[in-house]
Structures are given as C-alpha cells and as structure tokens.
C-alpha atoms as a PDB file:
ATOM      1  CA  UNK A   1      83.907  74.810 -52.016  1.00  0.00           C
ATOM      2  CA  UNK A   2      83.121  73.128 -48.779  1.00  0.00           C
ATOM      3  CA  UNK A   3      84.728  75.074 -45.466  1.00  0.00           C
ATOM      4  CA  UNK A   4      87.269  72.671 -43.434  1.00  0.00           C
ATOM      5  CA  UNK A   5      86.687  73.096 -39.781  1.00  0.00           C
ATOM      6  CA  UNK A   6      89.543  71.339 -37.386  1.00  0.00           C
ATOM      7  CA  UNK A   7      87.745  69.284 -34.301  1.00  0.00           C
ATOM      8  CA  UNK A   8      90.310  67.917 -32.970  1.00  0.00           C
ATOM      9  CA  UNK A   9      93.844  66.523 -33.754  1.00  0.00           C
ATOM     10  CA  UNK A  10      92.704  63.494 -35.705  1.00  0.00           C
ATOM     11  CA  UNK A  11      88.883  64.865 -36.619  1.00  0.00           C
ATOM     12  CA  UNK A  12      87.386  67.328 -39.152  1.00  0.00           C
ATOM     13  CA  UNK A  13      83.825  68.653 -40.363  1.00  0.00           C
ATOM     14  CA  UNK A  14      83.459  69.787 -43.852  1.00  0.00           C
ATOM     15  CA  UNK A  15      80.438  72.734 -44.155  1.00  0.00           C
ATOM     16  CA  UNK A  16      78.938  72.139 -47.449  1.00  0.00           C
ATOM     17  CA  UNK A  17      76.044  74.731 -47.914  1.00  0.00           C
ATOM     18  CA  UNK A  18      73.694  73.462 -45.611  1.00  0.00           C
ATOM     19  CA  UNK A  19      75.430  69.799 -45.280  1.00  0.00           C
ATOM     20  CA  UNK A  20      78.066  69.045 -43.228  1.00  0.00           C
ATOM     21  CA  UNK A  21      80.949  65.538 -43.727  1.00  0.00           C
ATOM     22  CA  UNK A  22      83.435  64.250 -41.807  1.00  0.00           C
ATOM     23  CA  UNK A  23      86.956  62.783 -42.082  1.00  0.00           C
ATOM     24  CA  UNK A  24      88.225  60.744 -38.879  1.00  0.00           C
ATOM     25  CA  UNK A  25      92.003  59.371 -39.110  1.00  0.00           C
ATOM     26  CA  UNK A  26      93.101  56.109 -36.735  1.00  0.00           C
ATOM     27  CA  UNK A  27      96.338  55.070 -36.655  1.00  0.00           C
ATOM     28  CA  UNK A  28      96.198  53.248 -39.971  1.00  0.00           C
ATOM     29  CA  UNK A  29      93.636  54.908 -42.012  1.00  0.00           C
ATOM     30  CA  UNK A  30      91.642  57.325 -42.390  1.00  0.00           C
ATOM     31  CA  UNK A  31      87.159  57.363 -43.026  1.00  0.00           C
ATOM     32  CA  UNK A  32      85.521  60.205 -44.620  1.00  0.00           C
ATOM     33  CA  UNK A  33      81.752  59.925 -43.584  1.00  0.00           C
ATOM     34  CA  UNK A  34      79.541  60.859 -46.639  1.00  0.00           C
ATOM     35  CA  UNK A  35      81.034  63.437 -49.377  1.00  0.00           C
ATOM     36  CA  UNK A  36      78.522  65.985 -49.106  1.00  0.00           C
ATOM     37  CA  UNK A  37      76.075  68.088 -51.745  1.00  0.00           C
ATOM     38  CA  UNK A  38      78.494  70.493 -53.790  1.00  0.00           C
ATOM     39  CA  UNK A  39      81.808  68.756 -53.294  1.00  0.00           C
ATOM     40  CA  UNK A  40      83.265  66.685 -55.850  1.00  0.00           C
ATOM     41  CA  UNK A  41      86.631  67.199 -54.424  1.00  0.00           C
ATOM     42  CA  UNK A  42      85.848  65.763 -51.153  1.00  0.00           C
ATOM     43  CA  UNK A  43      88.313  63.219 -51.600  1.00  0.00           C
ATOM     44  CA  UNK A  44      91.089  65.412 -52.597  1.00  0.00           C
ATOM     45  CA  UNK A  45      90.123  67.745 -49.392  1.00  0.00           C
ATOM     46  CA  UNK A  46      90.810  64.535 -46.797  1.00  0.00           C
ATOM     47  CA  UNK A  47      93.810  63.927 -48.847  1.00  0.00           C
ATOM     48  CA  UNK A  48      95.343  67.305 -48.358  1.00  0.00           C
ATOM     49  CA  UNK A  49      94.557  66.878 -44.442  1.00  0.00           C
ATOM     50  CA  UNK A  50      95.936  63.120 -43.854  1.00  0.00           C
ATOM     51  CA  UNK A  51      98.456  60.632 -45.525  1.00  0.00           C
ATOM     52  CA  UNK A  52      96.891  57.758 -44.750  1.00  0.00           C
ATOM     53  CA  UNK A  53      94.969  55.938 -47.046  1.00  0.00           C
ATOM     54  CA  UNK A  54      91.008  56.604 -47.012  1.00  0.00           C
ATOM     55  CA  UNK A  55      88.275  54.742 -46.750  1.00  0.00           C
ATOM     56  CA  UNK A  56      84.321  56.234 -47.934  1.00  0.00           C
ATOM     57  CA  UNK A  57      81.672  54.874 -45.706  1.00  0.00           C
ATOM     58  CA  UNK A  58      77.871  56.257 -46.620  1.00  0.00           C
ATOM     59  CA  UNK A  59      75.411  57.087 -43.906  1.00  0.00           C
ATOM     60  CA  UNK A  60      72.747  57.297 -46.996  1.00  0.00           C
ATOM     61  CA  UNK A  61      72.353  58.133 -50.544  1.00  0.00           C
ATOM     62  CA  UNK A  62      70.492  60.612 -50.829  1.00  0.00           C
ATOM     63  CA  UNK A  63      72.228  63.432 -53.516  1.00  0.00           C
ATOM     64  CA  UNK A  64      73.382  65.628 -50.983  1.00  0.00           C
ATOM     65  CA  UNK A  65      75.690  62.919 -49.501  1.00  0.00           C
ATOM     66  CA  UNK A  66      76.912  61.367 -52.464  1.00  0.00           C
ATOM     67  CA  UNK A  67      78.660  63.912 -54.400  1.00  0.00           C
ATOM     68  CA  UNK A  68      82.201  63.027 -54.159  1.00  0.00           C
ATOM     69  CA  UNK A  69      81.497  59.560 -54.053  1.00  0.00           C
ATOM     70  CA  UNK A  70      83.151  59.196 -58.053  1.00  0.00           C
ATOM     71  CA  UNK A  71      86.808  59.724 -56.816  1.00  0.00           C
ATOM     72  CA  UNK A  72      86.013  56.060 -55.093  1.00  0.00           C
ATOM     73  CA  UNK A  73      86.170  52.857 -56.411  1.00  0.00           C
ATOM     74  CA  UNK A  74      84.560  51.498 -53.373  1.00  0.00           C
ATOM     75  CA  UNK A  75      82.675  52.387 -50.658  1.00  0.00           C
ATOM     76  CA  UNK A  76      81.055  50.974 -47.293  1.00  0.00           C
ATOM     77  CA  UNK A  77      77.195  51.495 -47.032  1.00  0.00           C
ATOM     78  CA  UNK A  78      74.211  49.304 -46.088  1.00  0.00           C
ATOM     79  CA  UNK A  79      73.101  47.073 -48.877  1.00  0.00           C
ATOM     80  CA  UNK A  80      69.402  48.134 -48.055  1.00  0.00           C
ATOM     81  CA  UNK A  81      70.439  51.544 -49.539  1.00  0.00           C
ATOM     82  CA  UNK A  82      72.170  50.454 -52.899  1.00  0.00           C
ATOM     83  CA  UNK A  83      68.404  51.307 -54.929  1.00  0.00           C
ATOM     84  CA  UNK A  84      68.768  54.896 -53.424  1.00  0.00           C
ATOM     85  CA  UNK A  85      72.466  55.187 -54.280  1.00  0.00           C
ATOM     86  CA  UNK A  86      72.257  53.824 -58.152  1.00  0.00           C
ATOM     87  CA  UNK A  87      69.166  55.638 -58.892  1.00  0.00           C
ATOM     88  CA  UNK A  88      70.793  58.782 -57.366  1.00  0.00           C
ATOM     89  CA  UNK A  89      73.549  57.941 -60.078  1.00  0.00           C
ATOM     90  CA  UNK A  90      76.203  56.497 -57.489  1.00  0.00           C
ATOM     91  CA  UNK A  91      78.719  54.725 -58.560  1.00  0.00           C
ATOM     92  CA  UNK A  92      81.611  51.934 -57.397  1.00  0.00           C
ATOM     93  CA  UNK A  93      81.261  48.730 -55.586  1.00  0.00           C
ATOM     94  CA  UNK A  94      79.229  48.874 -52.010  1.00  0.00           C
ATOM     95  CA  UNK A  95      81.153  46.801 -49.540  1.00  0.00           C
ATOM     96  CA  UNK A  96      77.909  46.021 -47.714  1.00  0.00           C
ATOM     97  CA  UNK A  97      77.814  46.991 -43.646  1.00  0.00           C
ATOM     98  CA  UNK A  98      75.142  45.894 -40.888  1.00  0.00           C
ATOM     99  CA  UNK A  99      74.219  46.208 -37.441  1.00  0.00           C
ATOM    100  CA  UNK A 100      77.048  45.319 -35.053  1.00  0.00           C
ATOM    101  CA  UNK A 101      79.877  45.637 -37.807  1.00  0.00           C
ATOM    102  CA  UNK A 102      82.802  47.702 -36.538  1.00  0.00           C
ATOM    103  CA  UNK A 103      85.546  49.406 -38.838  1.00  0.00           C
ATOM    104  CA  UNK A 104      88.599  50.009 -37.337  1.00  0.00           C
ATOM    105  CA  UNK A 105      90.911  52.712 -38.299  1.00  0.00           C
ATOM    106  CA  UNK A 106      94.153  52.017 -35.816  1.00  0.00           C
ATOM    107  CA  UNK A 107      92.849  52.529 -32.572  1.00  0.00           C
ATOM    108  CA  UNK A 108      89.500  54.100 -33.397  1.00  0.00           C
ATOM    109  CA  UNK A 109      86.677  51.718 -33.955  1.00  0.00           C
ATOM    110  CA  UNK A 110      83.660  52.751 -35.616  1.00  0.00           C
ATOM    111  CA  UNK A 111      80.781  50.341 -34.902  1.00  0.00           C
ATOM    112  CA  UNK A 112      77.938  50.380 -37.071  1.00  0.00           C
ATOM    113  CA  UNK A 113      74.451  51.517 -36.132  1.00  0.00           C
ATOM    114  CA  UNK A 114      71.816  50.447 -38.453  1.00  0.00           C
ATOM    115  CA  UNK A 115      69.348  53.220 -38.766  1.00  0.00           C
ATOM    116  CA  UNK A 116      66.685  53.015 -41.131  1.00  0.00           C
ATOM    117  CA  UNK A 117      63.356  55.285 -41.537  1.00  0.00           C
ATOM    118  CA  UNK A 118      64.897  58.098 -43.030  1.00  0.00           C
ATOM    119  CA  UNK A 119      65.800  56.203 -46.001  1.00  0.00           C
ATOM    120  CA  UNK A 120      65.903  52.559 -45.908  1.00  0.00           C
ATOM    121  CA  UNK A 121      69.519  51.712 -45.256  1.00  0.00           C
ATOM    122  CA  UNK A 122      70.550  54.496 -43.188  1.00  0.00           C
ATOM    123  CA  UNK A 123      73.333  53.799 -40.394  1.00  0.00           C
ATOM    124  CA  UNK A 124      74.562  55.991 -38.047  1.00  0.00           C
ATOM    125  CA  UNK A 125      78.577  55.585 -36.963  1.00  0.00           C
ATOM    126  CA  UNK A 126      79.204  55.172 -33.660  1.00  0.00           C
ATOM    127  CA  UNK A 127      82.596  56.524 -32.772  1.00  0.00           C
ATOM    128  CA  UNK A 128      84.314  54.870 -29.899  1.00  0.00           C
ATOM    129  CA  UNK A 129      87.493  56.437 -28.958  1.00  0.00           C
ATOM    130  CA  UNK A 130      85.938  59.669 -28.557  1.00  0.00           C
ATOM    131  CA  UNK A 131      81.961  58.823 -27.311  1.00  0.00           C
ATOM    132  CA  UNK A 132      80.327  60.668 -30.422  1.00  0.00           C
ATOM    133  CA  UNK A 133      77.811  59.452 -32.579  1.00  0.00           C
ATOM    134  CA  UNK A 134      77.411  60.328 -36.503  1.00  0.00           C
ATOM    135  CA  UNK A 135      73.776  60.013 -37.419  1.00  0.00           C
ATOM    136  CA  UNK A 136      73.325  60.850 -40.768  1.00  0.00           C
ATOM    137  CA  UNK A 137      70.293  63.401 -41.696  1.00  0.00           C
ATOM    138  CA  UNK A 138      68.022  61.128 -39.049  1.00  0.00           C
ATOM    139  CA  UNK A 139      68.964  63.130 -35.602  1.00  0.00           C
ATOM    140  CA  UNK A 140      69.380  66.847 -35.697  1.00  0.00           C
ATOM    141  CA  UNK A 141      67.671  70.268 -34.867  1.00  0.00           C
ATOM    142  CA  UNK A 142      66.896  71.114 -38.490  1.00  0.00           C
ATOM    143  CA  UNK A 143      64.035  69.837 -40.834  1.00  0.00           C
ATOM    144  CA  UNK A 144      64.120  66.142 -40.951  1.00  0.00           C
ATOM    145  CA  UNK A 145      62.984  65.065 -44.605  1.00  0.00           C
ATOM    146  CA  UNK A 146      60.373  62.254 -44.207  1.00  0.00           C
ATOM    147  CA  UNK A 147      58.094  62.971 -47.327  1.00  0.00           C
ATOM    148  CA  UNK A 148      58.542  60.901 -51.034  1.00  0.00           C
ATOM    149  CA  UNK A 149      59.888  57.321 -51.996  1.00  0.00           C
ATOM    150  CA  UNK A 150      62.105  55.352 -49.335  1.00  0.00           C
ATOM    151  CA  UNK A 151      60.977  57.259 -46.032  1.00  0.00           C
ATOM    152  CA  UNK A 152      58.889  55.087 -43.560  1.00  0.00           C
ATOM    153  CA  UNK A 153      57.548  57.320 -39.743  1.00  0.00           C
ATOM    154  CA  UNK A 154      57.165  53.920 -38.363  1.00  0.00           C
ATOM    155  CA  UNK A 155      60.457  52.602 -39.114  1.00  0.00           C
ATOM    156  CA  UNK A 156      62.340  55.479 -38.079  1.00  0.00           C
ATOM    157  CA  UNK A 157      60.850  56.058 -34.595  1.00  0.00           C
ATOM    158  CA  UNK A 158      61.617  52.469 -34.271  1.00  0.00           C
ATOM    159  CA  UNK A 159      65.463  53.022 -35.287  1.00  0.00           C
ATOM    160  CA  UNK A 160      65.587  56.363 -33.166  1.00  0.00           C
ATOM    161  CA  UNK A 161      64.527  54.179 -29.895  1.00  0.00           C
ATOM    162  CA  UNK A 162      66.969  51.676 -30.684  1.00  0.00           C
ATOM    163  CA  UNK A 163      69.116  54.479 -30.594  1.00  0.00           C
ATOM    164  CA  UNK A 164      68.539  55.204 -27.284  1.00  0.00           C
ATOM    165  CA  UNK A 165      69.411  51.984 -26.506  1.00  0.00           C
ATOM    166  CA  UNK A 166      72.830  53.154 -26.587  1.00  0.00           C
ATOM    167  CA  UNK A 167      72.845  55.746 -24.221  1.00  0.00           C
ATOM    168  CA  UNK A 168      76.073  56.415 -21.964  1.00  0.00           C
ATOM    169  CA  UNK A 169      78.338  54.957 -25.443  1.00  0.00           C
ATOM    170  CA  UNK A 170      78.120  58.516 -26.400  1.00  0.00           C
ATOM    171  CA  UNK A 171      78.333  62.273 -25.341  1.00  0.00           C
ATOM    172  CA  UNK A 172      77.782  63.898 -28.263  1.00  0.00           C
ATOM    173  CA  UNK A 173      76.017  63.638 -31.707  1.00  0.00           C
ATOM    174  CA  UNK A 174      77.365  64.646 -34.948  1.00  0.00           C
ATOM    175  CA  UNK A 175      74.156  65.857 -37.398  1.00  0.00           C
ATOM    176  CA  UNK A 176      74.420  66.431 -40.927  1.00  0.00           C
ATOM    177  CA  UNK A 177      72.601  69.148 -41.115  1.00  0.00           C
ATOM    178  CA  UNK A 178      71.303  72.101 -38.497  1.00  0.00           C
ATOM    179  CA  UNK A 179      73.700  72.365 -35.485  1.00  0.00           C
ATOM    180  CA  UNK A 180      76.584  70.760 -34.471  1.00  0.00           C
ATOM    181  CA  UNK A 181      76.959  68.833 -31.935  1.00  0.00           C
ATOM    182  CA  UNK A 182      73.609  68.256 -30.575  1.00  0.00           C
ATOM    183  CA  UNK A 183      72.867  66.466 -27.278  1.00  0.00           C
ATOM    184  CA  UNK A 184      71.088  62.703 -26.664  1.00  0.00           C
ATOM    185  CA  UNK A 185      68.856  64.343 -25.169  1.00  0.00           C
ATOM    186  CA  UNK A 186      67.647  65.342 -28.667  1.00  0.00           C
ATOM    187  CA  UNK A 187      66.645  61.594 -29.090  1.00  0.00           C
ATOM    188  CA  UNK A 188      63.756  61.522 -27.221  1.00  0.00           C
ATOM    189  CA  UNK A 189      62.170  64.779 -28.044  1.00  0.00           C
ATOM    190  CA  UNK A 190      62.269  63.546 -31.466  1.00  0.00           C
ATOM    191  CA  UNK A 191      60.725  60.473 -31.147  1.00  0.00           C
ATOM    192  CA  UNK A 192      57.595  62.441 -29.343  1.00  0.00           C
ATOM    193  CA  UNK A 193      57.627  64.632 -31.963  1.00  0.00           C
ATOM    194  CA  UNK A 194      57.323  62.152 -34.206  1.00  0.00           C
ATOM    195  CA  UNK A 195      55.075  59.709 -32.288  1.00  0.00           C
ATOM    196  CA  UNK A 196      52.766  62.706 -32.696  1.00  0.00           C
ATOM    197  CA  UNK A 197      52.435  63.338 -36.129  1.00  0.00           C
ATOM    198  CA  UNK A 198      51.651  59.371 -36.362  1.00  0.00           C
ATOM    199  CA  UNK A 199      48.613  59.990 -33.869  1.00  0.00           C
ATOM    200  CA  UNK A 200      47.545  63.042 -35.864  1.00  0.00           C
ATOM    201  CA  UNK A 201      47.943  65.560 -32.834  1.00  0.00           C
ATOM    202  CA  UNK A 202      50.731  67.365 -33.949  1.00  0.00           C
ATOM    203  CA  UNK A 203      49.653  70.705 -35.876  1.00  0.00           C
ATOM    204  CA  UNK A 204      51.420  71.409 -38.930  1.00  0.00           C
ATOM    205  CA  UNK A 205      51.050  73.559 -41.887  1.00  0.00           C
ATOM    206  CA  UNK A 206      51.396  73.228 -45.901  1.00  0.00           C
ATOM    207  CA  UNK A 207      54.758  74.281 -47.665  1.00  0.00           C
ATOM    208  CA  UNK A 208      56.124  74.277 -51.085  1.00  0.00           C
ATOM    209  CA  UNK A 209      59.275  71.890 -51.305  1.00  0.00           C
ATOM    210  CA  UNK A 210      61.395  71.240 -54.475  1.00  0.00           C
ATOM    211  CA  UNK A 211      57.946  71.691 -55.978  1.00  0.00           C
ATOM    212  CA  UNK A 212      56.066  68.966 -53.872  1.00  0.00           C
ATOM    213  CA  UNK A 213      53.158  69.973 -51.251  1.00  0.00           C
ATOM    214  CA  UNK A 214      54.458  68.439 -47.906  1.00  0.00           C
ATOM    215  CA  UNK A 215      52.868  69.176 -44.411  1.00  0.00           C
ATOM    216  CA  UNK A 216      55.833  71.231 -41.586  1.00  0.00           C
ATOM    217  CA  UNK A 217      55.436  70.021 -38.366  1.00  0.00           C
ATOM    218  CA  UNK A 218      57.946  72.197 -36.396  1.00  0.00           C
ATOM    219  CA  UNK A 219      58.736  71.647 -32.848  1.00  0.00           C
ATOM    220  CA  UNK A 220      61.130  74.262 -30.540  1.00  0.00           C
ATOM    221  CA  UNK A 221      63.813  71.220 -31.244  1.00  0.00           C
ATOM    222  CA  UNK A 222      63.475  70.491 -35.209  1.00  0.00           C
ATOM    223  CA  UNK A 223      60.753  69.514 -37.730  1.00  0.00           C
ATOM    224  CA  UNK A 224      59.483  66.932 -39.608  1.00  0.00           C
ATOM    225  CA  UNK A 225      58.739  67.718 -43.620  1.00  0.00           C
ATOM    226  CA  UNK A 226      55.549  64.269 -44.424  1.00  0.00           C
ATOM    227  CA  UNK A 227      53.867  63.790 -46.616  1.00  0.00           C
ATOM    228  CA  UNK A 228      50.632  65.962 -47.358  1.00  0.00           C
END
C-alpha cells in the first residue's frame, strides 16, 4: 500500500514503490495527479483525506501511473496519449486537456503544460497558488525512460526548453520518481545532458532492462535509459 505523506494543509504525496502521486484540494474540489504503480485504491486513499469531490487528471499512461485509474469514470489527460492509455488497458472517458488549459479547484488553478517526448501526450501541471510544478516522469534526478514505442529525444528536449520558458511561475518541481522536490535548475542540466546523447558525446554503457538492451547515460544529476 502506497505511504501518505502530508505537504501541506491542502497537499499530499503518495510513495508508491518507486512512484510517487499527488492529491491537491481547492476550495471546491479536489485533483489527484496520476494513481500510481501498485495502488488500486488510490481513489479511496484521497477520499479518506478530503470530502470534496475528486477529479483524476493523467500526466501519462504509462502502467505505473495508471493503476487506480478503474475507480474513475472519467479522467483529464492529453488526447495525444489516449493510444498509450488503452493499450496499457486504461479505461473511462478522457476529457481531453492542451496547452494553456487551466483547471480550477476553488482558488487553486492548475494550468496545463503540454509536455511531450517522454511519451507523446505528456503534460506537466503547473500549480499556481503555491509556485510548484508537477512534471510527470519527464524532470527528475532518477533514470528518465526514453527507450521503446512513444519516446522521441528530439521532442522532449524541445518540451523541456519550453519549460524553461516558465521560469519565475515556479519554485519548486514535483518528480514522479527519484527525489522530491527538485530545483529548476534541474531543467537545464537535463537538457545538456540530453543534447549530448543526440550529438553522440555522451558516454554510456549497456544494461539489461525489463529484458530489453538499452544504453545508461548517467550524469551526477539523473540518467537517460535510449535506445541501444
């Protein structure tokens, strides 16, 4: 069962073996962001934490975000990502988002990022009220999965520079996966880092994952699992 950890008065993290979700309550209503890898009762978690009725809003579909998505009959994600999210088994009807759209929750406005590369219909969830960003599995200080069907290098050091684009909305960034929070400043490292493996200078070496051979390049900041 996933470990609830208290942010603040109105904002929790879920710690779900190696994947972290989030529930954020406005005034009216409340968003849980994703539903995690091994948590089925991620609905039933927010509920025990807030009264007011909740929304599910997707940064991505891949399985280890999805899993509690079947206690909703609906659910706010990019339409770009509805291929990923059926043929990962998701179910219930997508209420498509996209760039510029902002969900409001009663005095908390979360404006929508869009923030492909990782997969293609990633977003990333800018929260307003308190300057922190949720960015999916696309910034962090872990190993950033860009190997197999749907990830594009290009189109994610494009969405990661757009994301700078945004600097000063934000003081804080709200991974997925590694550590939590992490720093802007993370940003641009990670778009060198990246940058370089699409040169060819970066140096990386061959690993075994979930029974592919992908190339690790690993930085002091994070890594990047590519193709071989």
């Amino acid at each position: 069962m996933a470990e609830t950890i208290r942010i603040n008065e109105d904002t929790w993290r879920f710690e779900d073996n190696g994947v972290r979700f989030f529930l954020l309550t406005g005034k009216d209503r409340a968003a849980l962001i994703d539903t995690g890898m091994n948590a089925p009762d991620a609905r039933r978690m927010a509920e025990e934490l807030t009264d007011l009725p909740i929304i599910l809003i997707n940064t991505h579909a891949d399985r280890d975000h999805i899993s509690g998505n079947g206690a909703f009959e609906e659910l706010y994600m990019s339409p770009k990502e509805e291929d990923n999210y059926r043929n990962n088994g998701g179910k219930g009807t997508i209420i498509p988002v996209k760039d510029g759209d902002v969900i409001d929750l009663g005095d908390r406005p979360l404006r929508i990022i869009d923030n492909p590369g990782h997969t293609p219909g990633s977003i990333a969830v800018l929260d307003e009220r308190y300057g922190v960003l949720i960015a999916g599995d696309s910034v962090q200080d872990g190993n950033i999965f860009m190997f197999g069907k749907y990830r594009n290098l290009d189109t994610y050091i494009d969405s990661l520079k757009r994301l700078s684009g945004y600097d000063g909305q934000y003081d804080e960034i709200y991974a997925m996966h590694g550590t939590v929070p992490v720093k802007p400043e993370l940003i641009p490292k990670l778009i060198e880092g990246a940058e370089q493996i699409r040169r060819g200078s970066a140096e990386g070496k061959k690993v075994d994952m979930f029974g592919n051979d992908v190339m690790l390049y690993k930085f002091p900041y994070a890594g990047f699992l590519c193709e071989d």
